[in-house]
N, C-alpha and C. Protein backbone atom coordinates (compact mmCIF):
# COMPACT_ATOMS: atom_id res chain seq x y z
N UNK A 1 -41.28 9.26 -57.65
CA UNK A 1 -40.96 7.86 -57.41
C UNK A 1 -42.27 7.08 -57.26
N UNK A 2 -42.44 6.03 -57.91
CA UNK A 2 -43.28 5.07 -58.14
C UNK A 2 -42.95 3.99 -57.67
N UNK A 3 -43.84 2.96 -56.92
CA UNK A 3 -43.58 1.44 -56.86
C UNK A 3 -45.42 0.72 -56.62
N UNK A 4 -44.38 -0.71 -57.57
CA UNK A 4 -45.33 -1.63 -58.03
C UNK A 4 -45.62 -2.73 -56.56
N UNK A 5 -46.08 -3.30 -56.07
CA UNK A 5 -46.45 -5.08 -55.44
C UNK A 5 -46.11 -5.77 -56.37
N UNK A 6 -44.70 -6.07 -56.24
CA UNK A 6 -44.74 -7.53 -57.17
C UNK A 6 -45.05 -8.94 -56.36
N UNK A 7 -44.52 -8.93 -54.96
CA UNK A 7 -45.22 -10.28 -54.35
C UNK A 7 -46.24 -9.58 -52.69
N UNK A 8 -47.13 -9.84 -52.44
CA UNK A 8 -47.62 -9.68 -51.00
C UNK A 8 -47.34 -11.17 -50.01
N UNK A 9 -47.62 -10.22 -48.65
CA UNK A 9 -47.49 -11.61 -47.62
C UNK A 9 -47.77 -12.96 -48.01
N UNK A 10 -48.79 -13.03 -48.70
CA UNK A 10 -49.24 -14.38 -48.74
C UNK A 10 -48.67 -15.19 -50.01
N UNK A 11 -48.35 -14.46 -51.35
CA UNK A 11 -47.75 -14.88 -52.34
C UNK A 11 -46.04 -15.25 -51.72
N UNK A 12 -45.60 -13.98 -50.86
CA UNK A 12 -44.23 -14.53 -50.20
C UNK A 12 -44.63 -15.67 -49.69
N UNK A 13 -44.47 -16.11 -49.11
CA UNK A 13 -45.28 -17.30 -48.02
C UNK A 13 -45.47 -18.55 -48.90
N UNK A 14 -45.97 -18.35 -49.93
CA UNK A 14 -46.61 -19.71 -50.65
C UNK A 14 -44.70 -19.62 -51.38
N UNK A 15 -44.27 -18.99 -51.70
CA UNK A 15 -43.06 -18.78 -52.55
C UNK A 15 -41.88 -19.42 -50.87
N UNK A 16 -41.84 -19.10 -50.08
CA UNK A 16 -40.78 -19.68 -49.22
C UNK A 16 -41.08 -21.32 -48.97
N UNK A 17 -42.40 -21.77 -48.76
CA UNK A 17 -42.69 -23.08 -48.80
C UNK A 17 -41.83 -23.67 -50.30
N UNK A 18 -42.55 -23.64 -51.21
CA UNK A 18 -42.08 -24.26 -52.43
C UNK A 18 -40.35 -24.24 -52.52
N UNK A 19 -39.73 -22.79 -52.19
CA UNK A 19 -38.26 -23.28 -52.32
C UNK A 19 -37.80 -23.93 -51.05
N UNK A 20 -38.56 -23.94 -50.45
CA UNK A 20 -38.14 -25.17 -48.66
C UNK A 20 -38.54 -27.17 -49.56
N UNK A 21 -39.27 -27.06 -50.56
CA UNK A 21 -39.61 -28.39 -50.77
C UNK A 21 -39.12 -28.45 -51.76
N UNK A 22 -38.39 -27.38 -52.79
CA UNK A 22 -37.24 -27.93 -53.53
C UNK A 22 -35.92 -28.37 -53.03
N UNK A 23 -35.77 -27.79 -51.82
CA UNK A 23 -34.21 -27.78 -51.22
C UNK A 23 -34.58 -29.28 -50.58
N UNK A 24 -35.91 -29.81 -50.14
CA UNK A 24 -35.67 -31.41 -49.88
C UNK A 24 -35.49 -32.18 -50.89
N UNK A 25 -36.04 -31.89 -51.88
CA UNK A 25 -36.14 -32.64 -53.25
C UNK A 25 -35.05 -33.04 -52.98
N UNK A 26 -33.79 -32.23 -52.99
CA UNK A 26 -32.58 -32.14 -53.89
C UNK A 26 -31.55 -32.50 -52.27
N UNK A 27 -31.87 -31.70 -51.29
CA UNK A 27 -30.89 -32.47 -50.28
C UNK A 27 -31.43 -33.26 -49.31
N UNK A 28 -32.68 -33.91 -49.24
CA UNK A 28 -33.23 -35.19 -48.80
C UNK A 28 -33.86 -34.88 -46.58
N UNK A 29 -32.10 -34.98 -46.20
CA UNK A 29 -31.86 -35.00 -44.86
C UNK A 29 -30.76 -34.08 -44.60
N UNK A 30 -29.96 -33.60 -45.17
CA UNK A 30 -29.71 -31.96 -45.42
C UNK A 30 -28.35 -32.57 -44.22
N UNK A 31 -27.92 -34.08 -44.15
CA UNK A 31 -27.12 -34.24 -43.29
C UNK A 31 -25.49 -33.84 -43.88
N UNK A 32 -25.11 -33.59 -45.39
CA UNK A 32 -24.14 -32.91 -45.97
C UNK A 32 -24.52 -31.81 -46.66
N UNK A 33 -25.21 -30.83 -45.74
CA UNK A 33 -25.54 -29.31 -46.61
C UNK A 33 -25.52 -28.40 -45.39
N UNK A 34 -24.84 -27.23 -45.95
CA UNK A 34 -25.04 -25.93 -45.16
C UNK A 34 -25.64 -24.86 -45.75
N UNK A 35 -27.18 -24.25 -45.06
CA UNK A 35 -27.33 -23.34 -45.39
C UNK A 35 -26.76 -21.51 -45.12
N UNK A 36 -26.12 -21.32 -45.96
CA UNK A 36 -25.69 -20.00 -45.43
C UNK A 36 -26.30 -18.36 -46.33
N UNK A 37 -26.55 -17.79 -45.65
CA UNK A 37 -27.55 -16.65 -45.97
C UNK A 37 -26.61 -15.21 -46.09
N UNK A 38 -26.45 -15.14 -47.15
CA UNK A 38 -25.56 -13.52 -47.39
C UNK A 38 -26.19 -12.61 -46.69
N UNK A 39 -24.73 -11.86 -45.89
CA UNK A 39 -25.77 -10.52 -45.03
C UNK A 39 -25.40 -9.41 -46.19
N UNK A 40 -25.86 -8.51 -45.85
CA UNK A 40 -27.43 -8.35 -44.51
C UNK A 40 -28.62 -9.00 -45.06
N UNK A 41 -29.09 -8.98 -46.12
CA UNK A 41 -30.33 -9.24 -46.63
C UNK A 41 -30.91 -10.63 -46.74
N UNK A 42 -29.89 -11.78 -47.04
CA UNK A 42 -30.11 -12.85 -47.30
C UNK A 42 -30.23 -13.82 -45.76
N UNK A 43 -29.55 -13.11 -45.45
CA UNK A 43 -30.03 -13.48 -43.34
C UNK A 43 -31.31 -13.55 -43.37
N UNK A 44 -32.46 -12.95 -43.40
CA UNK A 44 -33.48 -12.75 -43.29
C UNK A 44 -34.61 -14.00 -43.91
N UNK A 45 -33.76 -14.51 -45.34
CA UNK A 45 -34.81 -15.20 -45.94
C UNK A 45 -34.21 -16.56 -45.80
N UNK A 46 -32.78 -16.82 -45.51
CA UNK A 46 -32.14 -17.71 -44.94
C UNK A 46 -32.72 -18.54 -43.57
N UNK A 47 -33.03 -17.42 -42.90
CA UNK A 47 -33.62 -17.93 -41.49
C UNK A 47 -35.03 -18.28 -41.69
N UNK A 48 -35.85 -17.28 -42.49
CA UNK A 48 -37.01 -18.01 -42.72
C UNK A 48 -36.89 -19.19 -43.37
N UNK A 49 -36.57 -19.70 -44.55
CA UNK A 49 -36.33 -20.79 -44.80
C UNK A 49 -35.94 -22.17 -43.79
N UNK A 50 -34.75 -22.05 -42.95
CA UNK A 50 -34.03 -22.61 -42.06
C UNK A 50 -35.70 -22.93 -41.20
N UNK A 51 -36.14 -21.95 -40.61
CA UNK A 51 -37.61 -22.46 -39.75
C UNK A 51 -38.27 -23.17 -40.48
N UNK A 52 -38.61 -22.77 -41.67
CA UNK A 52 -39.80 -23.91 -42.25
C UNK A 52 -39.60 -25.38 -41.99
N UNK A 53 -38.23 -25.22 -42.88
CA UNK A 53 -37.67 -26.57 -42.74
C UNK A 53 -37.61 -27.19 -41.58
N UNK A 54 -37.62 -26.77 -40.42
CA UNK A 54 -37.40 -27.27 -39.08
C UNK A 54 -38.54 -27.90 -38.76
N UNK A 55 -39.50 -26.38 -38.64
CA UNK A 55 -40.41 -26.56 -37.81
C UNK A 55 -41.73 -27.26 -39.08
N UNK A 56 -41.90 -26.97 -40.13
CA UNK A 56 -43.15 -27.18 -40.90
C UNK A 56 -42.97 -28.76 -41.97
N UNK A 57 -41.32 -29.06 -42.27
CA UNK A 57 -40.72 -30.53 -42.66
C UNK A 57 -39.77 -30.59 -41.35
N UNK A 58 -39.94 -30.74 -40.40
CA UNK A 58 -39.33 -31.72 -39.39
C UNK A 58 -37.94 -32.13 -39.93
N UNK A 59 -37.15 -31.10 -40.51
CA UNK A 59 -35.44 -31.51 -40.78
C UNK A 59 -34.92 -31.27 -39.38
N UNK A 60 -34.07 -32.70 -38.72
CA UNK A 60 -33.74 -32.64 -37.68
C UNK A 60 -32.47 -31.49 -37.51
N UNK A 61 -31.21 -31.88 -37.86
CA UNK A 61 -29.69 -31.41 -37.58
C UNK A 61 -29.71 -30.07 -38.65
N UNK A 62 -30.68 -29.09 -39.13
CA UNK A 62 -30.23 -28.39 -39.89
C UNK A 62 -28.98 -27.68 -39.55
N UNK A 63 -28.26 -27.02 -40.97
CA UNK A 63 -27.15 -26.73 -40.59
C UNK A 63 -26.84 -25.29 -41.31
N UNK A 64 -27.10 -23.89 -40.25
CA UNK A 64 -27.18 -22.84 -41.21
C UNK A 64 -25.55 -22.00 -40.81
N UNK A 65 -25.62 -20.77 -41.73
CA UNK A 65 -24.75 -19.61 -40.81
C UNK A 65 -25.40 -18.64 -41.87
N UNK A 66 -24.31 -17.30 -41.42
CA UNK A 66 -24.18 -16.35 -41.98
C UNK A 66 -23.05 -15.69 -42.57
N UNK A 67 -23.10 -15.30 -43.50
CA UNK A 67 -21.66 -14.87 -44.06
C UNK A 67 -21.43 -13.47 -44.75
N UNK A 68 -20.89 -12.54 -43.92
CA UNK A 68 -20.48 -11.13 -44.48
C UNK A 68 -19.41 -11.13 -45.76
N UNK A 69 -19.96 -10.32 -46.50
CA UNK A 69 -18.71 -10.38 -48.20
C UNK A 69 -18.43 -9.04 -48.10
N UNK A 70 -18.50 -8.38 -46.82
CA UNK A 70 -18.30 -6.75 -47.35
C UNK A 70 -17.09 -6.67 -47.82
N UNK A 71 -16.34 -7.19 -47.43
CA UNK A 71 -14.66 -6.90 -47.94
C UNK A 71 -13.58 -7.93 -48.88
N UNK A 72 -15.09 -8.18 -49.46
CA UNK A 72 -14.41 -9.56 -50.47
C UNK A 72 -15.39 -8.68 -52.00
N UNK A 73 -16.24 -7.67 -51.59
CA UNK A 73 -16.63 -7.33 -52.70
C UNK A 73 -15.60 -6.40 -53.93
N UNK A 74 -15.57 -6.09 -54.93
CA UNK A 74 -14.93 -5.43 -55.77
C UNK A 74 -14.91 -3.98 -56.03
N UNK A 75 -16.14 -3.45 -55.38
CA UNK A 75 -16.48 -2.06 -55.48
C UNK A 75 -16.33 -1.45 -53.83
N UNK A 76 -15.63 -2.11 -52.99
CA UNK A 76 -15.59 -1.93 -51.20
C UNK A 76 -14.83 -0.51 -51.13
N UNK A 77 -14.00 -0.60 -51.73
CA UNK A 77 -12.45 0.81 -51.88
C UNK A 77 -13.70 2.18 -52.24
N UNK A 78 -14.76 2.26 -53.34
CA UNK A 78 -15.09 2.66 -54.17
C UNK A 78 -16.28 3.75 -53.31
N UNK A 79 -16.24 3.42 -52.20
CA UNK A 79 -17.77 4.28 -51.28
C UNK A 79 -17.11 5.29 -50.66
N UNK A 80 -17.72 6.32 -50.68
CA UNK A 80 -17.20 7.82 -49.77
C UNK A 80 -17.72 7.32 -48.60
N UNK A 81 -18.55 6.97 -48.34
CA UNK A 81 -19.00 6.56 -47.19
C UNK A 81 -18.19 5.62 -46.01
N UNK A 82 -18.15 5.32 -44.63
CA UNK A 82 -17.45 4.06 -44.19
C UNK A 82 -18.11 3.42 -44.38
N UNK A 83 -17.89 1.65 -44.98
CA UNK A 83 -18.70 0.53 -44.70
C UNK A 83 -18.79 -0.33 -43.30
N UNK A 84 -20.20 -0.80 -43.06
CA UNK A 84 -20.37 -0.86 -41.70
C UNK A 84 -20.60 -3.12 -42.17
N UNK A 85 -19.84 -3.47 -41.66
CA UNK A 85 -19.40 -4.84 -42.16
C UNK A 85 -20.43 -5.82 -41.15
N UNK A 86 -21.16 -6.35 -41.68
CA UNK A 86 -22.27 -7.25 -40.95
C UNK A 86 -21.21 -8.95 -40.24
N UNK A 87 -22.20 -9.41 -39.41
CA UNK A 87 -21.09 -10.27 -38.73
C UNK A 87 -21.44 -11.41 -39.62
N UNK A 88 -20.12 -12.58 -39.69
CA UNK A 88 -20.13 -13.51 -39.98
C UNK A 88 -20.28 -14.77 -39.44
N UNK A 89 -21.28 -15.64 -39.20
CA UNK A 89 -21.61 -16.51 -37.94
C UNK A 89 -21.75 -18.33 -38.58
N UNK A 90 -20.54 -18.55 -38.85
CA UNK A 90 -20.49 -19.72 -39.46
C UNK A 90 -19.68 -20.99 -38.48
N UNK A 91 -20.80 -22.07 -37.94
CA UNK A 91 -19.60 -22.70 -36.57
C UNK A 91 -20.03 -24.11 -37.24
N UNK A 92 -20.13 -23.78 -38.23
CA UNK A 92 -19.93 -25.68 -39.03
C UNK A 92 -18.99 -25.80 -39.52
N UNK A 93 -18.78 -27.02 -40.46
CA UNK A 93 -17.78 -27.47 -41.28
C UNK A 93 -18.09 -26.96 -42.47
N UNK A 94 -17.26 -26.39 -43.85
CA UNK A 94 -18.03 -26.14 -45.03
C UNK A 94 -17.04 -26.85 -45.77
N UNK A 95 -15.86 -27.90 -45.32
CA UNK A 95 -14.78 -28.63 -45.99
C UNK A 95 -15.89 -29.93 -46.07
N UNK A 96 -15.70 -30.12 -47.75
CA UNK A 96 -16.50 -31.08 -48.53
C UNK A 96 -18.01 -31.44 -48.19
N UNK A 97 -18.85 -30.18 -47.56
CA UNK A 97 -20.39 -30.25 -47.81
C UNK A 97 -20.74 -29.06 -49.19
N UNK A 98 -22.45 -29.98 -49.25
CA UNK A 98 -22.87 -29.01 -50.42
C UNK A 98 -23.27 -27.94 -49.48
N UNK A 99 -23.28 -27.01 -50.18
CA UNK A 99 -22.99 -25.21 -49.41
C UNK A 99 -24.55 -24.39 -50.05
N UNK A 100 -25.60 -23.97 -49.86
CA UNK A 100 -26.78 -23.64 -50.33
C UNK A 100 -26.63 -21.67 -49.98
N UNK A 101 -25.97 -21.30 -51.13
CA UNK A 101 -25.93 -19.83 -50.85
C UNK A 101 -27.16 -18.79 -50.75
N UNK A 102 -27.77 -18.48 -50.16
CA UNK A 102 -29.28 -18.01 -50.03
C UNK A 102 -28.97 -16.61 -49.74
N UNK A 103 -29.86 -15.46 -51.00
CA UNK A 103 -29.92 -14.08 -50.75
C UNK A 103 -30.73 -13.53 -51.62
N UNK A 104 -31.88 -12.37 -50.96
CA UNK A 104 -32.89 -11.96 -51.26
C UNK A 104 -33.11 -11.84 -53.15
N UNK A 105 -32.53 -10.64 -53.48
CA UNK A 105 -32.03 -10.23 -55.05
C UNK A 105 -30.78 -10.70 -55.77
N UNK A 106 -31.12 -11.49 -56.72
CA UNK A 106 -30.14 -11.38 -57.64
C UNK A 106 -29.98 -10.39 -58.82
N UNK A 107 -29.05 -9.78 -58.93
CA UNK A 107 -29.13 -8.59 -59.50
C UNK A 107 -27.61 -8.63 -60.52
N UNK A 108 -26.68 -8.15 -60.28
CA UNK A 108 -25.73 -8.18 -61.40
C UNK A 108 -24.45 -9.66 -61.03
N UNK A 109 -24.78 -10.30 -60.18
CA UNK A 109 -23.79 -11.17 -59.56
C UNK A 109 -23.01 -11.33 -58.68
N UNK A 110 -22.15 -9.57 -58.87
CA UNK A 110 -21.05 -9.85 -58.16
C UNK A 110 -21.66 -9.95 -56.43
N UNK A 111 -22.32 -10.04 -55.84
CA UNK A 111 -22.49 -10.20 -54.52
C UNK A 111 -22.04 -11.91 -54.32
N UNK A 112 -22.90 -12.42 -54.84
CA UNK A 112 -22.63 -14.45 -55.19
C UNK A 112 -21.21 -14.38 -55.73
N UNK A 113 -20.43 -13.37 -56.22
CA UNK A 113 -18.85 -13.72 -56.28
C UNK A 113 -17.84 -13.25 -55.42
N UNK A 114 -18.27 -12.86 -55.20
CA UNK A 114 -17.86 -12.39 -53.70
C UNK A 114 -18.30 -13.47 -52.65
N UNK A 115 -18.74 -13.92 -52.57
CA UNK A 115 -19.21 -15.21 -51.60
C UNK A 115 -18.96 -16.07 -51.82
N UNK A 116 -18.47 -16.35 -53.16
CA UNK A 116 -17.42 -17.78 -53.35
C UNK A 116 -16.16 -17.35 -53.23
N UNK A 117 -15.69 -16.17 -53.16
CA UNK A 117 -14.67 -16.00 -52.19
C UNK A 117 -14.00 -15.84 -51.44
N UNK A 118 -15.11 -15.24 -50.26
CA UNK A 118 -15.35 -15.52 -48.86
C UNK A 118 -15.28 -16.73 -48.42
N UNK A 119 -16.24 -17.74 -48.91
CA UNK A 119 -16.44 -19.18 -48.53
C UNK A 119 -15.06 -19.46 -48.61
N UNK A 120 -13.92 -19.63 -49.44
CA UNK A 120 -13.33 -20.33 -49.46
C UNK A 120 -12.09 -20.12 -47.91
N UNK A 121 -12.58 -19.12 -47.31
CA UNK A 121 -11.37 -19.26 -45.83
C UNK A 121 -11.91 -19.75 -44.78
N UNK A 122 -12.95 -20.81 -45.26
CA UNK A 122 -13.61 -21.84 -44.50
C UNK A 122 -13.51 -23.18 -44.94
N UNK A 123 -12.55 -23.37 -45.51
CA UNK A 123 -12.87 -24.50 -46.14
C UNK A 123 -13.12 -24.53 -47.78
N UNK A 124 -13.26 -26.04 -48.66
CA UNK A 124 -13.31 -26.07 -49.50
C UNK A 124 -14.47 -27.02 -49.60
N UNK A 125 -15.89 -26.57 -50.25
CA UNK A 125 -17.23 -27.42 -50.27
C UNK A 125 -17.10 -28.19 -51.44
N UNK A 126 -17.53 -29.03 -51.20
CA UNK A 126 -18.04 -30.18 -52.26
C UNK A 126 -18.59 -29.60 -53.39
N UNK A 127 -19.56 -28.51 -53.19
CA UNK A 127 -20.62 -27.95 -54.23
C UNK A 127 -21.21 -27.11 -53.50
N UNK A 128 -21.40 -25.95 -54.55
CA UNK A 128 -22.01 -24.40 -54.12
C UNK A 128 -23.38 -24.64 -54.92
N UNK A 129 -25.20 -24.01 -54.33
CA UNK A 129 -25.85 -23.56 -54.96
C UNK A 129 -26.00 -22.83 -55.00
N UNK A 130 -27.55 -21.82 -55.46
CA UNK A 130 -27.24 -20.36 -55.16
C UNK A 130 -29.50 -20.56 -55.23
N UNK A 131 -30.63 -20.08 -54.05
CA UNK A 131 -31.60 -19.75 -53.82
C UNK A 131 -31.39 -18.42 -53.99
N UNK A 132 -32.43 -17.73 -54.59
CA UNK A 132 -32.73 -16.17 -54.16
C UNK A 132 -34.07 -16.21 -54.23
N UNK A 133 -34.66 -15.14 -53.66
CA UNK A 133 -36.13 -14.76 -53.70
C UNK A 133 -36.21 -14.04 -54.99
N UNK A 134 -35.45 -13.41 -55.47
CA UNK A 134 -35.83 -12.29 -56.70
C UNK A 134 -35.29 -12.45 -57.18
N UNK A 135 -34.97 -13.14 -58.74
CA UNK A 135 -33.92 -13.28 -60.03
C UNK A 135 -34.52 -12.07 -61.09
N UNK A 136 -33.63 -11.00 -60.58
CA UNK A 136 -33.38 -9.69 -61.92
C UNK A 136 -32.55 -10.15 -63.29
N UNK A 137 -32.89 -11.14 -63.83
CA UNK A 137 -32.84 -11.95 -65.00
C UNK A 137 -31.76 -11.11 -66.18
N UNK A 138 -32.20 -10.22 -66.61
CA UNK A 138 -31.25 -8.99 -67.56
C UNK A 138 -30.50 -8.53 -66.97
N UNK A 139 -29.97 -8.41 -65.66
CA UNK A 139 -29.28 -7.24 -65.32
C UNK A 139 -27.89 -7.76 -64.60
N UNK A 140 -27.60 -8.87 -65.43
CA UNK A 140 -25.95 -9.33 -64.92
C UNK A 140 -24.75 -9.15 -65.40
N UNK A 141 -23.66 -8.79 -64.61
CA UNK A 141 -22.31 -8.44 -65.06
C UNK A 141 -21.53 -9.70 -64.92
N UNK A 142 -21.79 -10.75 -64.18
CA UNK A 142 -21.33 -12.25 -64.53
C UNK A 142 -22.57 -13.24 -64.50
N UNK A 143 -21.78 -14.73 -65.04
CA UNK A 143 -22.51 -15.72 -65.81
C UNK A 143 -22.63 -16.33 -64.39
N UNK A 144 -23.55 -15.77 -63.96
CA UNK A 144 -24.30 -16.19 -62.16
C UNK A 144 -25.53 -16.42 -62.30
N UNK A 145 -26.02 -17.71 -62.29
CA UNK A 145 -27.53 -18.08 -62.19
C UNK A 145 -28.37 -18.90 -60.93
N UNK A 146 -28.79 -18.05 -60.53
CA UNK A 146 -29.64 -19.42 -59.51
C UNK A 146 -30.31 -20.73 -59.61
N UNK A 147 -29.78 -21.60 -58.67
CA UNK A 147 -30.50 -22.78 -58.85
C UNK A 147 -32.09 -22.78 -57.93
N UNK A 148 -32.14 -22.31 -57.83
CA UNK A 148 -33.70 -22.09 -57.01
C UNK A 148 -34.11 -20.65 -56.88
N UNK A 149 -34.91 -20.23 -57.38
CA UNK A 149 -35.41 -18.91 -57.44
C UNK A 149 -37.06 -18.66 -57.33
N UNK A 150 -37.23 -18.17 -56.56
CA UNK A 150 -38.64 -17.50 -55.71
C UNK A 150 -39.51 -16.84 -57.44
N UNK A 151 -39.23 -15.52 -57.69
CA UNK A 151 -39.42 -15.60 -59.07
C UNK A 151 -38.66 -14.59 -59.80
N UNK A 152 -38.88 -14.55 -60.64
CA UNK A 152 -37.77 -13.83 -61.71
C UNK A 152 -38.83 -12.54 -62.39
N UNK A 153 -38.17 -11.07 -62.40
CA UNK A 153 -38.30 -9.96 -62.75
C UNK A 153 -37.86 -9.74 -63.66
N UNK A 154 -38.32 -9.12 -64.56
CA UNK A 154 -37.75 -8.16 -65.60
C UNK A 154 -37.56 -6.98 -65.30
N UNK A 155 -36.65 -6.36 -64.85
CA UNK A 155 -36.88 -5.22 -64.22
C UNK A 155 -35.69 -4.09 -64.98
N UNK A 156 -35.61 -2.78 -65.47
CA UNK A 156 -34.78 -2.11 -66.07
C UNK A 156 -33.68 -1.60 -65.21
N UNK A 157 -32.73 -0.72 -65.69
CA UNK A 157 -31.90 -0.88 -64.92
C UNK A 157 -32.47 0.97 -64.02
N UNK A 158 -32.62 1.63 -64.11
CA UNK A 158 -33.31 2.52 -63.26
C UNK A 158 -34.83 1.98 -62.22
N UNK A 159 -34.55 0.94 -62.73
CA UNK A 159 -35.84 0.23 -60.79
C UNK A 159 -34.92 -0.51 -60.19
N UNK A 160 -35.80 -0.26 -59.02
CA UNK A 160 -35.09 -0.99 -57.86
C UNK A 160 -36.09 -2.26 -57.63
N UNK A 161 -35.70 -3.55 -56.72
CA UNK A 161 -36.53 -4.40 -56.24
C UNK A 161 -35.92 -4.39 -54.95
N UNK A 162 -37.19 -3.99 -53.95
CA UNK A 162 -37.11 -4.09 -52.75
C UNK A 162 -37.83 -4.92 -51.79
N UNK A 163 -37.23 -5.87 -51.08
CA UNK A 163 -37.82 -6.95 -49.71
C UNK A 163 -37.93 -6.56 -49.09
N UNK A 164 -38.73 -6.30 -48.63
CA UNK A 164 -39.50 -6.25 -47.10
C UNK A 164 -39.89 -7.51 -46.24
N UNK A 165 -39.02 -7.90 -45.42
CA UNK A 165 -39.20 -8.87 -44.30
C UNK A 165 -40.20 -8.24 -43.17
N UNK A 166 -40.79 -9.01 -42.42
CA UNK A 166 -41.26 -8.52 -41.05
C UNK A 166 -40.63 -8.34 -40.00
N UNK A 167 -39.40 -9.36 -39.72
CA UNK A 167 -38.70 -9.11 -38.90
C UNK A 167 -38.13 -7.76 -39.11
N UNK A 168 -37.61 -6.67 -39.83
CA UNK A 168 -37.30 -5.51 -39.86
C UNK A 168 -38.18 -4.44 -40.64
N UNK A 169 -38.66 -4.84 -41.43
CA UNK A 169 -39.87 -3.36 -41.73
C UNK A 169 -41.61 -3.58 -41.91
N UNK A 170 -41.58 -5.33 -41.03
CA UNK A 170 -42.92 -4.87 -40.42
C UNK A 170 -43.84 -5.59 -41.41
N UNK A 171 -43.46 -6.15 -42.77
CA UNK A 171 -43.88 -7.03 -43.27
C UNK A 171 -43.22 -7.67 -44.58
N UNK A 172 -44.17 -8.72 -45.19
CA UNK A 172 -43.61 -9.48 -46.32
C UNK A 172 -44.13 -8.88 -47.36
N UNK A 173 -42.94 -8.35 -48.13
CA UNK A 173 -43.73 -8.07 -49.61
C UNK A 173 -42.34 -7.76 -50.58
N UNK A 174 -42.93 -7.48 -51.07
CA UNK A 174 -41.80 -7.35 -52.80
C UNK A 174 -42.40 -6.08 -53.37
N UNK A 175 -41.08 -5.09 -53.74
CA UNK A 175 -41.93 -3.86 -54.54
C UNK A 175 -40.65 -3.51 -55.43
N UNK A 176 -41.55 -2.87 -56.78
CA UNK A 176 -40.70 -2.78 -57.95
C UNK A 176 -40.91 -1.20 -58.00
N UNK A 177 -39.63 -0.58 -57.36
CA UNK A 177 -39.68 0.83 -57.73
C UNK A 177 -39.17 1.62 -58.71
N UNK A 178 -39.92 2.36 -59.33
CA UNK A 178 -38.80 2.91 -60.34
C UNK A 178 -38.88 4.92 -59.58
N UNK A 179 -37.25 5.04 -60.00
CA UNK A 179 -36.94 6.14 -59.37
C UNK A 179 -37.10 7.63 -60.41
């Protein structure tokens, strides 16, 4: 097993700023937007994001949660394993705001379809986007594209792309493993 650095701390870092100053571009005062961060993984870059914006552009009322799809996914029945279902922590309104779906890898889709059908036993949003840190560009089973993306991989289908946050393994980086 082999792996590449595709982003380090500081390339992450310059990459979470820029999609924090596209998401003003586009939602100004963020007073009809919810950010919500797919668990487990998208929690992580969700919340970083959510701080920038707070603390580094002074967005007053941000408005985040979190949202578990374990049992809205299509392959859930399909694990020998038990699935261990992450919590869902959503105490806004998501009836007629724009909805900013944020999660680490994009990879074949169905996770982002599964989350538009989760979302919907909250309400019905005005408009869904979709941020990720990693757009795996070739490797989709639906017509799922991000509107804001950190950067985009070419990656085959025997590698993996793996995030590393600090809050859980101690730092920021991006690695392209092949197995």
């Amino acid at each position: 097993m082999s792996q590449k650095v595709l982003l380090n701390a500081t390339e992450v870092n310059i990459i979470l700023h820029r999609l924090a100053c596209q998401l003003i571009e586009k939602h100004n005062d963020f007073s009809n937007t919810v950010l919500i961060g797919i668990q487990p993984r998208g929690k992580y870059l969700a919340n970083r994001i959510a701080a920038l914006l707070k603390e580094e552009y002074k967005i007053k009322n941000l408005q985040l949660g979190h949202l578990d799809i374990t049992f809205y996914r299509d392959d859930f029945r399909r694990s020998d394993k038990p699935l261990e279902a992450s919590t869902t922590e959503i105490n806004v309104q998501v009836e007629d705001k724009k909805i900013v779906f944020i999660d680490d890898v994009l990879y074949t889709g169905r996770s982002i379809r599964s989350a538009l059908t989760a979302i919907q036993s909250f309400g019905r949003p005005k408009e869904i986007e979709l941020l990720t840190l990693i757009d795996r560009r070739f490797s989709r089973h639906l017509p799922i594209q991000p509107d804001y993306r950190g950067r985009q991989v070419d990656a085959i289908n025997n590698e993996k792309v793996k995030v590393n946050w600090v809050e859980n393994e101690g730092e920021d980086s991006v690695y392209l493993i092949n197995n």
